[in-house]
C-alpha atoms as a PDB file:
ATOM      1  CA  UNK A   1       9.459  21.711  12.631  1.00  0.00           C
ATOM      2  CA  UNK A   2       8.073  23.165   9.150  1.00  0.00           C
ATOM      3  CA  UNK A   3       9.390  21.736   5.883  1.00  0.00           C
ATOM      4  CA  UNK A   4      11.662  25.057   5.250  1.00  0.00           C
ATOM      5  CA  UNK A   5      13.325  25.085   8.795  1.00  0.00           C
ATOM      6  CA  UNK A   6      14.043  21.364   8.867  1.00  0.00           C
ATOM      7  CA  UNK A   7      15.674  21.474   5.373  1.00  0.00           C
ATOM      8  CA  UNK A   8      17.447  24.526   6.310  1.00  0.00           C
ATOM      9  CA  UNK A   9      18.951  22.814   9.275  1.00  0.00           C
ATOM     10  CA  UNK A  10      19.698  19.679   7.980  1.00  0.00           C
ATOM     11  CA  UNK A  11      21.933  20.987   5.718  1.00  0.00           C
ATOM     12  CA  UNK A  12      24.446  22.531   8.747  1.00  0.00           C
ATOM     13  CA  UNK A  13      25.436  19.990  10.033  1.00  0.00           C
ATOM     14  CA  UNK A  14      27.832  18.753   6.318  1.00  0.00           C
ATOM     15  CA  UNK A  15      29.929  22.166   6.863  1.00  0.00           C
ATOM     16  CA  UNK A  16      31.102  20.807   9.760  1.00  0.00           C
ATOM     17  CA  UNK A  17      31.959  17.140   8.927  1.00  0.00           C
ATOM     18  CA  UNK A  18      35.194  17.084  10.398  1.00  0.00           C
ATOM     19  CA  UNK A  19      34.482  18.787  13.541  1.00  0.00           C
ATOM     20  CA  UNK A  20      31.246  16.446  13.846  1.00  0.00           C
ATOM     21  CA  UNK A  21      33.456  13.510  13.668  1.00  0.00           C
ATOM     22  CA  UNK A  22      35.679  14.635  15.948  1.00  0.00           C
ATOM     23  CA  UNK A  23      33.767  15.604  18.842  1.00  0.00           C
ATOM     24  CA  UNK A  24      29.806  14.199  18.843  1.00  0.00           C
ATOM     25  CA  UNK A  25      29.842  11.347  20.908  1.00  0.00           C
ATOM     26  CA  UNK A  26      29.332   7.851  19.615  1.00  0.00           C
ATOM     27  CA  UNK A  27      26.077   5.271  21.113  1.00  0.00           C
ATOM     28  CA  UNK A  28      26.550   3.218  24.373  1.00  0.00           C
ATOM     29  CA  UNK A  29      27.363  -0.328  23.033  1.00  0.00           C
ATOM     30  CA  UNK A  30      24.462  -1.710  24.979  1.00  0.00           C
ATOM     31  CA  UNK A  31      22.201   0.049  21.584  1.00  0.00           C
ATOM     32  CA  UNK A  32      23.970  -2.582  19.318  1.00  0.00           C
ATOM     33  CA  UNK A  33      23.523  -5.893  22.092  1.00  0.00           C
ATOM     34  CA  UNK A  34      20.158  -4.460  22.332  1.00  0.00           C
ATOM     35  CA  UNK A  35      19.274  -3.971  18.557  1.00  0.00           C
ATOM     36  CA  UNK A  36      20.376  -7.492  17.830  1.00  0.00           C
ATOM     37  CA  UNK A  37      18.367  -8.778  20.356  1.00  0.00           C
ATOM     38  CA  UNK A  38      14.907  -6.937  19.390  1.00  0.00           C
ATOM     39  CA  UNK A  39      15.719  -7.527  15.713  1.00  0.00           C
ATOM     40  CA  UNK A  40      17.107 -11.036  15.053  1.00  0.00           C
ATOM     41  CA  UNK A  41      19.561  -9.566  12.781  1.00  0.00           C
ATOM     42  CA  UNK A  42      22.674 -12.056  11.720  1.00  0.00           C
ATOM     43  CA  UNK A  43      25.947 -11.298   9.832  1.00  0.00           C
ATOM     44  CA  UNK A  44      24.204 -11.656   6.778  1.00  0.00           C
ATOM     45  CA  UNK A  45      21.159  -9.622   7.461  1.00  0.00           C
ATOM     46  CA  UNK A  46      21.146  -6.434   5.203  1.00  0.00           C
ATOM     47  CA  UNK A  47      20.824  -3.296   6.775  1.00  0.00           C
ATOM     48  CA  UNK A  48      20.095   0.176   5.518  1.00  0.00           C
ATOM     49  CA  UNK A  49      21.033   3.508   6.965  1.00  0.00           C
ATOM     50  CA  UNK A  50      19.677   6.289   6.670  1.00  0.00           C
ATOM     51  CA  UNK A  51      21.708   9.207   7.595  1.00  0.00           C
ATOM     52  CA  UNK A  52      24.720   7.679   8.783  1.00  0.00           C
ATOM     53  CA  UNK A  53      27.237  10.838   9.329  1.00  0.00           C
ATOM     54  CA  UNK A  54      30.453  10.500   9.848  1.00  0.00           C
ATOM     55  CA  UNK A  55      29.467   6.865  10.853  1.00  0.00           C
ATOM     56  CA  UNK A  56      29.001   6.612  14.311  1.00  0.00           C
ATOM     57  CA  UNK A  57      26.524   3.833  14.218  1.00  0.00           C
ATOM     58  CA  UNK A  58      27.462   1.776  10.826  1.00  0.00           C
ATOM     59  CA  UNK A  59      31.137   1.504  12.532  1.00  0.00           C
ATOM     60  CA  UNK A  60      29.818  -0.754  15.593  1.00  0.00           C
ATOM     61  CA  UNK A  61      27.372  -2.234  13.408  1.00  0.00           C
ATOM     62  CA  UNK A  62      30.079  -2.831  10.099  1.00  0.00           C
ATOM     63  CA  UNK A  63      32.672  -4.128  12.692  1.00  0.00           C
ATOM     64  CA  UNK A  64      29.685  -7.570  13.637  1.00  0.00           C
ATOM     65  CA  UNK A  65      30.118  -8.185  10.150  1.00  0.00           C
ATOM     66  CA  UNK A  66      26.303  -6.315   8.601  1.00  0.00           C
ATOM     67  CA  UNK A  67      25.954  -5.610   5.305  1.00  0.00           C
ATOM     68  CA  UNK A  68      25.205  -2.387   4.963  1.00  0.00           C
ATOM     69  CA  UNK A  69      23.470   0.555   2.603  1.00  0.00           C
ATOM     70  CA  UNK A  70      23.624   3.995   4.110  1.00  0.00           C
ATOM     71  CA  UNK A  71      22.271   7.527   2.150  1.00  0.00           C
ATOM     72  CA  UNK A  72      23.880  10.096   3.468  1.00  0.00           C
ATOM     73  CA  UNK A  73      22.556  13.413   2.266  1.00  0.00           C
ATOM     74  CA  UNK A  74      25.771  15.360   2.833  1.00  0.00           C
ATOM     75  CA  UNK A  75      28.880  15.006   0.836  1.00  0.00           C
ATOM     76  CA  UNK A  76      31.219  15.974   3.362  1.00  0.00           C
ATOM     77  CA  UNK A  77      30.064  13.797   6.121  1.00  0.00           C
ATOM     78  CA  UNK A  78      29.706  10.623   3.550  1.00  0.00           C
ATOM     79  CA  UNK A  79      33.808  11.409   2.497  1.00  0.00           C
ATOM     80  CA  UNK A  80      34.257  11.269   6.887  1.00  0.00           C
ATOM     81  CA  UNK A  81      32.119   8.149   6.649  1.00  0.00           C
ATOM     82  CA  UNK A  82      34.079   6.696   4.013  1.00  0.00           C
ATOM     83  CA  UNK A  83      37.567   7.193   5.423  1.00  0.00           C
ATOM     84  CA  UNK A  84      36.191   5.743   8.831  1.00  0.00           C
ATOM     85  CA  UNK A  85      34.644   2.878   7.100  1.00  0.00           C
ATOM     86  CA  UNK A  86      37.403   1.784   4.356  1.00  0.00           C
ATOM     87  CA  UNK A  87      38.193  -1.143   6.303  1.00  0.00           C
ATOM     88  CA  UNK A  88      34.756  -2.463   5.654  1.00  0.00           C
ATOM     89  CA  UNK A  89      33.912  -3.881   2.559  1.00  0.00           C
ATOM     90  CA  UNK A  90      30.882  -4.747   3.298  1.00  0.00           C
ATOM     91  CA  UNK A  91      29.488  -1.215   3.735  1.00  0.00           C
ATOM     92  CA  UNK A  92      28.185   1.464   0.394  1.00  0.00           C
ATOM     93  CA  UNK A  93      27.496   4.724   1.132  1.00  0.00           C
ATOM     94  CA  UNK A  94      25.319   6.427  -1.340  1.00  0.00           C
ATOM     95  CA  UNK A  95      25.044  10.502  -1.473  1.00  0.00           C
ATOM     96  CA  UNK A  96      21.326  11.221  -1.709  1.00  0.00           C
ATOM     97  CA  UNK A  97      18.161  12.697   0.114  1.00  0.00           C
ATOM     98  CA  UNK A  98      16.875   9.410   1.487  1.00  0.00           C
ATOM     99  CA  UNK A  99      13.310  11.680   0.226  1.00  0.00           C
ATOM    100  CA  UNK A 100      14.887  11.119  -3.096  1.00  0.00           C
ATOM    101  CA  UNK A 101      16.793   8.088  -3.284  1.00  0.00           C
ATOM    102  CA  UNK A 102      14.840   5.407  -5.212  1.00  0.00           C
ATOM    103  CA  UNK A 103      14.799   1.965  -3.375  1.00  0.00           C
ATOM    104  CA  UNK A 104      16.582  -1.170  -4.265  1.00  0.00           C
ATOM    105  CA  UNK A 105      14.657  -4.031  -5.560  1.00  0.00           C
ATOM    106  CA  UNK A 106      15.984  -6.321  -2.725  1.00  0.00           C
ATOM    107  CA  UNK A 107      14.102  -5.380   0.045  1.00  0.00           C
ATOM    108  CA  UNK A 108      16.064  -4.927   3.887  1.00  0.00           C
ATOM    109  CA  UNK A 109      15.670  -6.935   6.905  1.00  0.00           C
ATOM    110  CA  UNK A 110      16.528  -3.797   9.069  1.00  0.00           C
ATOM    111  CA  UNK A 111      15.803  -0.004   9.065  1.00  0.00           C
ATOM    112  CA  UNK A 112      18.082   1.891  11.031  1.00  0.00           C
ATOM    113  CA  UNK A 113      18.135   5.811  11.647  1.00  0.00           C
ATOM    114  CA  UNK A 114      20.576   7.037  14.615  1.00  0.00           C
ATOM    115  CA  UNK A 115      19.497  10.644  15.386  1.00  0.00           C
ATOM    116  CA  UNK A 116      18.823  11.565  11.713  1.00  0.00           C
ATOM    117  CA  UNK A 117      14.610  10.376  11.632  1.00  0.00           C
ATOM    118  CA  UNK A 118      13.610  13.046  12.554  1.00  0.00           C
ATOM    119  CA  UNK A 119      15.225  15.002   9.791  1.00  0.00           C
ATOM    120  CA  UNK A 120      13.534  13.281   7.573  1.00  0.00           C
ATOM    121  CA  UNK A 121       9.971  14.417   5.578  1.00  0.00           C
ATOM    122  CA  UNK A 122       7.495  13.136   8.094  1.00  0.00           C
ATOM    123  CA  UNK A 123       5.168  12.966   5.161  1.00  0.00           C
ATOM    124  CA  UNK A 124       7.447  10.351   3.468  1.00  0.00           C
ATOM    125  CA  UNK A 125       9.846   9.135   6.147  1.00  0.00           C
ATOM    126  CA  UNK A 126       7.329   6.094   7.970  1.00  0.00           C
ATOM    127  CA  UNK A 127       5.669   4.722   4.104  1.00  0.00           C
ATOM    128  CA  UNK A 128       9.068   5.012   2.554  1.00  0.00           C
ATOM    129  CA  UNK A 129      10.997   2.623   5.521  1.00  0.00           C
ATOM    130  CA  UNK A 130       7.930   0.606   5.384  1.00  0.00           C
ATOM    131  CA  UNK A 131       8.225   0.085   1.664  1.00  0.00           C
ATOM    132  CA  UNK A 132      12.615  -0.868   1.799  1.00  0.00           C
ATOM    133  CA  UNK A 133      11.931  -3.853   4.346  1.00  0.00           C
ATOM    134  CA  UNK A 134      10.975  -7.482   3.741  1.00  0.00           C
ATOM    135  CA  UNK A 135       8.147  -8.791   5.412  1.00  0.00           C
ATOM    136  CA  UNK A 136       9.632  -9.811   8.241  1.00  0.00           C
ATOM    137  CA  UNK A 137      11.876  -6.736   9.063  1.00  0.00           C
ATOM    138  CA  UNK A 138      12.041  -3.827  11.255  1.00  0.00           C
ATOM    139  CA  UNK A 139      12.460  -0.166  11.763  1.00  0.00           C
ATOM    140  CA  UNK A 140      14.856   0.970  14.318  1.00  0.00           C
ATOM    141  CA  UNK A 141      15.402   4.535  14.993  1.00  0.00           C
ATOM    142  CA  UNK A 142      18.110   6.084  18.148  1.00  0.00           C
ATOM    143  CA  UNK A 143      17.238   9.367  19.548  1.00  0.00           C
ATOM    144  CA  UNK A 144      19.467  11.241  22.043  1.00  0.00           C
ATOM    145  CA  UNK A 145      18.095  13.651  24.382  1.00  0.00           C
ATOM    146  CA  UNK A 146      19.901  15.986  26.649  1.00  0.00           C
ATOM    147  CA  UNK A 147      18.650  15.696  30.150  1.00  0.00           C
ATOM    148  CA  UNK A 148      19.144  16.876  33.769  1.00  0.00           C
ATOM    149  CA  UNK A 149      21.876  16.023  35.410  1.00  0.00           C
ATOM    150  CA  UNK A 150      25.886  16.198  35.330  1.00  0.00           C
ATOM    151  CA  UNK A 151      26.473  19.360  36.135  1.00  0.00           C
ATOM    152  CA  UNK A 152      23.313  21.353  37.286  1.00  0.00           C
ATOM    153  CA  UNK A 153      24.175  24.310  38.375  1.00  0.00           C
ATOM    154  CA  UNK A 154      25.920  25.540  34.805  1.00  0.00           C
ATOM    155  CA  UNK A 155      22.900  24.284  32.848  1.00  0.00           C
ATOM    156  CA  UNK A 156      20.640  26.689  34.975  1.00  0.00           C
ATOM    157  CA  UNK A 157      23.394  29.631  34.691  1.00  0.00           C
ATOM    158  CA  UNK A 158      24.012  29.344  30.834  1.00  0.00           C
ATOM    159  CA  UNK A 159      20.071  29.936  30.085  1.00  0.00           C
ATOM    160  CA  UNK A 160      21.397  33.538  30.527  1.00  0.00           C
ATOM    161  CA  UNK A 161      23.378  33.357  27.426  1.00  0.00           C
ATOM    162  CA  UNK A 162      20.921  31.420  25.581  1.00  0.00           C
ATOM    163  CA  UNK A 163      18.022  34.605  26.147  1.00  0.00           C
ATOM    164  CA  UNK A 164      21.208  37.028  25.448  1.00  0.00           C
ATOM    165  CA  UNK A 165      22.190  35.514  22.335  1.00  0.00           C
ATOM    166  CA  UNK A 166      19.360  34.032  20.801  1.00  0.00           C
ATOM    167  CA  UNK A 167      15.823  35.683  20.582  1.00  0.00           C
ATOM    168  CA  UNK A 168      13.957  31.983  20.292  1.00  0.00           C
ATOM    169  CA  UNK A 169      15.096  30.532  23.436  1.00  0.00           C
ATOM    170  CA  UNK A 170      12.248  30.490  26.033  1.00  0.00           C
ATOM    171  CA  UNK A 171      12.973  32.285  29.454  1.00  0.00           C
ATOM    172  CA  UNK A 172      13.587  30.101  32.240  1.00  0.00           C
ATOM    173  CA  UNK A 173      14.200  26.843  29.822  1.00  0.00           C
ATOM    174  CA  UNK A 174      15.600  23.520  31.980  1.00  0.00           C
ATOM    175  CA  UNK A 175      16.477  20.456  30.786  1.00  0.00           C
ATOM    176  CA  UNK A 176      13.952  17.878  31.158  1.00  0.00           C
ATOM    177  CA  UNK A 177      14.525  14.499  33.975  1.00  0.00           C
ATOM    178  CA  UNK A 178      14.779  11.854  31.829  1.00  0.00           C
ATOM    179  CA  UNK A 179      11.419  10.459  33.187  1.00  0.00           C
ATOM    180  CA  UNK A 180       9.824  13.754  31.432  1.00  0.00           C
ATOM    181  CA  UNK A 181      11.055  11.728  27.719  1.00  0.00           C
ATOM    182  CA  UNK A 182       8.421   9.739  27.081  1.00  0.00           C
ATOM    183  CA  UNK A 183       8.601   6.217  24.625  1.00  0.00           C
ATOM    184  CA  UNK A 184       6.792   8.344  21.511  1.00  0.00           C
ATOM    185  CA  UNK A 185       5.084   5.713  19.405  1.00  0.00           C
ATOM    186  CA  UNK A 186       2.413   7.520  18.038  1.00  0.00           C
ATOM    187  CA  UNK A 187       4.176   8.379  14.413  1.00  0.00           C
ATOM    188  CA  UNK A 188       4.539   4.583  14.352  1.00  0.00           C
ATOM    189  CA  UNK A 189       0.449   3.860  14.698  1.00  0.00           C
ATOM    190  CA  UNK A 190      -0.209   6.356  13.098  1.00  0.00           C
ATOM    191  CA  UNK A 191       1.597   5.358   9.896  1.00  0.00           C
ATOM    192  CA  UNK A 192      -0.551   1.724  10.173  1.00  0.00           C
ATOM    193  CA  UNK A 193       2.563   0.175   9.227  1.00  0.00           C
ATOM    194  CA  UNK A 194       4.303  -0.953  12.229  1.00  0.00           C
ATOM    195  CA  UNK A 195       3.534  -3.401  14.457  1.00  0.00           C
ATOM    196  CA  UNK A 196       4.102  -2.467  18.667  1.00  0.00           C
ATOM    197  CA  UNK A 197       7.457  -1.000  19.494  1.00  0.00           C
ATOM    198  CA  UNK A 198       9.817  -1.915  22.434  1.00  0.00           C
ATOM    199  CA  UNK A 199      11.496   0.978  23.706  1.00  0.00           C
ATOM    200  CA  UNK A 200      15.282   0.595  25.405  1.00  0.00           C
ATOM    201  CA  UNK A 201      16.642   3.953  27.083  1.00  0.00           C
ATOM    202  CA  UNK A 202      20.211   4.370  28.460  1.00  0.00           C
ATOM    203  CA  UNK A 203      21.689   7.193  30.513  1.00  0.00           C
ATOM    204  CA  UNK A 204      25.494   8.227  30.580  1.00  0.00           C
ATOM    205  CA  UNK A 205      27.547  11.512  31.643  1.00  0.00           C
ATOM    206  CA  UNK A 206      30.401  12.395  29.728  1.00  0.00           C
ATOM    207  CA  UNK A 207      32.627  15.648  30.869  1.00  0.00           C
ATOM    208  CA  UNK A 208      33.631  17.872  28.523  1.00  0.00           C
ATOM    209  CA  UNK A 209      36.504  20.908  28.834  1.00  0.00           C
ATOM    210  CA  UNK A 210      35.355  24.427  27.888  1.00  0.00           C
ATOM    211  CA  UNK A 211      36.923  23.828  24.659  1.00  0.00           C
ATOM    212  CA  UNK A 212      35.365  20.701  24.215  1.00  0.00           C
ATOM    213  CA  UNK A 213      32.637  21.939  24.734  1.00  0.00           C
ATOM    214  CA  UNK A 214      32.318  24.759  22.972  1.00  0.00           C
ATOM    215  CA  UNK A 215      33.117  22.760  19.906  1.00  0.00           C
ATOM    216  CA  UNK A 216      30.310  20.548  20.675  1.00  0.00           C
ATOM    217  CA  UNK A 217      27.945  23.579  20.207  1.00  0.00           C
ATOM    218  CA  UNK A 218      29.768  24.020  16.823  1.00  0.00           C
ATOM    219  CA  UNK A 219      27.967  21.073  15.564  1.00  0.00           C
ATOM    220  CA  UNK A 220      24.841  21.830  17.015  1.00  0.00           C
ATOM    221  CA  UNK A 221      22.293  23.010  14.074  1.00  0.00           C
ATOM    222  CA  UNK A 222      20.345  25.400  15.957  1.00  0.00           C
ATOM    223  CA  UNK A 223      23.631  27.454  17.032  1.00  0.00           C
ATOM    224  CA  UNK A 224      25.425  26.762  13.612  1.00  0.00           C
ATOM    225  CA  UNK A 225      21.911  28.491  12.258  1.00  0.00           C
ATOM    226  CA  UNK A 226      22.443  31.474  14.409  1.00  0.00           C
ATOM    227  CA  UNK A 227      23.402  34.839  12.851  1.00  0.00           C
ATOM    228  CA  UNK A 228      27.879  34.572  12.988  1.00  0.00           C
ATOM    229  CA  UNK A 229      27.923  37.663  14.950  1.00  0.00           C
ATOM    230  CA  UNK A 230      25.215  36.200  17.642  1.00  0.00           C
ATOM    231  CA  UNK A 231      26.631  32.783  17.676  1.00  0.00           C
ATOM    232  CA  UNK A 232      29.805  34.086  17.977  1.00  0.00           C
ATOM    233  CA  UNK A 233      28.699  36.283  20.926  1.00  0.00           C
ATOM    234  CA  UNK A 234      26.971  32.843  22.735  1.00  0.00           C
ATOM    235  CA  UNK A 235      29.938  30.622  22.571  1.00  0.00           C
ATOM    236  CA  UNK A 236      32.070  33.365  23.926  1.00  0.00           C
ATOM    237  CA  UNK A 237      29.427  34.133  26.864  1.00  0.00           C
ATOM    238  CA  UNK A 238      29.433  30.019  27.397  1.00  0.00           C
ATOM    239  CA  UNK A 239      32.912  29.261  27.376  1.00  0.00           C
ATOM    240  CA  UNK A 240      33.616  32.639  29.984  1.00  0.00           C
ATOM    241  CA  UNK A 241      30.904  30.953  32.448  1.00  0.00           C
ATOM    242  CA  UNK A 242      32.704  27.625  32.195  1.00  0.00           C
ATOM    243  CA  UNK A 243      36.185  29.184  32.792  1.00  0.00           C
ATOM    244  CA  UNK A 244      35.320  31.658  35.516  1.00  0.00           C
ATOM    245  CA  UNK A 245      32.139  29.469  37.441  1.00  0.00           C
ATOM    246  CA  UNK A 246      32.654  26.014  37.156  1.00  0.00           C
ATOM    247  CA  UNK A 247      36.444  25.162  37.341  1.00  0.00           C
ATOM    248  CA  UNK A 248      36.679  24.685  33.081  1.00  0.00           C
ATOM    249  CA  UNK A 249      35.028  21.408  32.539  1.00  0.00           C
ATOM    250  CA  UNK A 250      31.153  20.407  32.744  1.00  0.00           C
ATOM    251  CA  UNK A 251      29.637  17.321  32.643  1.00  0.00           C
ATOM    252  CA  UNK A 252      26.712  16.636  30.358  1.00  0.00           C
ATOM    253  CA  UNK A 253      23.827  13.977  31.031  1.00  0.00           C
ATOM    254  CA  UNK A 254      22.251  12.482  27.928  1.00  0.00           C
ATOM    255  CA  UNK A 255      19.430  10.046  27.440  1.00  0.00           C
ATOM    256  CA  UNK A 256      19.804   7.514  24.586  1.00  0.00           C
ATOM    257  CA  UNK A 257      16.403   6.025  23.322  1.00  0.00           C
ATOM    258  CA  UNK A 258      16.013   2.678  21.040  1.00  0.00           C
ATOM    259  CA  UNK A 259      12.769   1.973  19.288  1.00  0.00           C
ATOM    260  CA  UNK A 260      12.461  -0.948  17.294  1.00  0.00           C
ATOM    261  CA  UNK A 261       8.981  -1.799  15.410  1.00  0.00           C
ATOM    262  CA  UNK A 262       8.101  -4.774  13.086  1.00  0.00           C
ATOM    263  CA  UNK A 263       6.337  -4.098  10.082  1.00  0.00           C
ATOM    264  CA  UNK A 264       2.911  -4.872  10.200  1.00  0.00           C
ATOM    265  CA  UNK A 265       1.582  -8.308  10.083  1.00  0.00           C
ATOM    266  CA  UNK A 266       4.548  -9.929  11.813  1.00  0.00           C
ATOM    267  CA  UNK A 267       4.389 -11.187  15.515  1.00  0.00           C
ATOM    268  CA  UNK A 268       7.421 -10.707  17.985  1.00  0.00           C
END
């Protein structure tokens, strides 16, 4: 993704805070047993965010009793966060580019990014997570990957609209098994700053009505980045293949991915 595209996207997804919060699904629990296991992280462990949305991953976390930091780059989504989080003392949010955002001197025991790494500068993202944790602390990041599965045959039908609608789809796309997603660590040794990572991957199905699902879209950069007129023209072309072929509901498979790494110079 070049540096233009990604900040381009990026910034989509605050114009639809509400929506977001309203219809992206949260993480299996099993991420939070897991990434208290693979950290060591206690009540009193401070944690920073970065990119927390509307807060679907500080809420689990807040509600164990973390202290948490989270940069949030867009307004809108850190208000959502902030009404969802009020509760929680325990918890800032702080509007900034996590790029930007100069660090604390009180370094973190734990790293966390929950589908947002990847939107961040891969020139400063690994040195600049490396730099906010003590020695002993870690970098966790959740991915979420859309898989085969739930309900096949619409996923194979819909590529239609996809070519119809938007020019950059490749013909004949399919969603991947989840034993096509591999456990990507090469950013991390790369980077020389991370220790080995241990990889935990989760699979759920959750069924969605058409307009469920078509709001799900809504959130979606790449179709909130679509001209109005073609996205308009896709989400019509979806929802009429959900109504008419497949009963008004489809079921969606998604693969949930956990790394956690150590910085380096610290055994597990």
């Amino acid at each position: 993704m070049t540096e233009p595209n990604r900040e381009r996207l990026r910034q989509t997804f605050t114009e639809a805070a509400e929506l977001y919060d309203r219809v992206r699904p949260g993480y299996p629990p099993a991420v939070f047993d897991d990434l208290a296991e693979l950290t060591g992280i206690t009540p009193d462990s401070r944690i920073l965010e970065i990119g927390c949305g509307t807060g679907q991953a500080t809420l689990p976390l807040a509600a164990r009793g973390y202290r948490i930091t989270t940069v949030e780059l867009g307004a809108r989504m850190a208000a959502a966060a902030r009404r969802n989080l009020a509760g929680f003392p325990g918890v800032e949010i702080v509007v900034a580019a996590f790029e930007d955002w100069p660090l604390p001197p009180e370094p973190f025991g734990l790293v966390l990014a929950a589908t947002s790494f990847h939107w961040i500068d891969p020139a400063i993202r690994m040195t600049k997570a490396a730099d906010a944790l003590r020695p002993s602390g870690a970098l966790a990041t959740v991915s979420t990957h859309h898989i085969a599965g739930g309900s096949t045959g619409f996923f194979a039908e819909v590529q239609d609209c996809y070519e119809r609608f938007d020019p950059s789809t490749p013909p004949g796309l399919r969603l991947p098994p989840a034993t096509e997603i591999p456990e990507d660590h090469t950013e991390l040794d790369a980077s020389g700053r991370f220790g080995p990572a241990l990889f935990r991957r989760y699979e759920r199905e959750l069924t969605y009505s058409t307009r469920e699902y078509l709001d799900l879209l809504r959130t979606y950069s790449g179709h909130r980045a679509l001209p109005a007129a073609a996205r308009d023209g896709l989400l019509e072309c979806i929802g009429d293949l959900i109504d008419r072929r497949h009963g008004g509901r489809v079921t969606k498979r998604y693969l949930t991915q956990l790394s956690v790494a150590r910085r380096t110079g610290c055994q597990w």
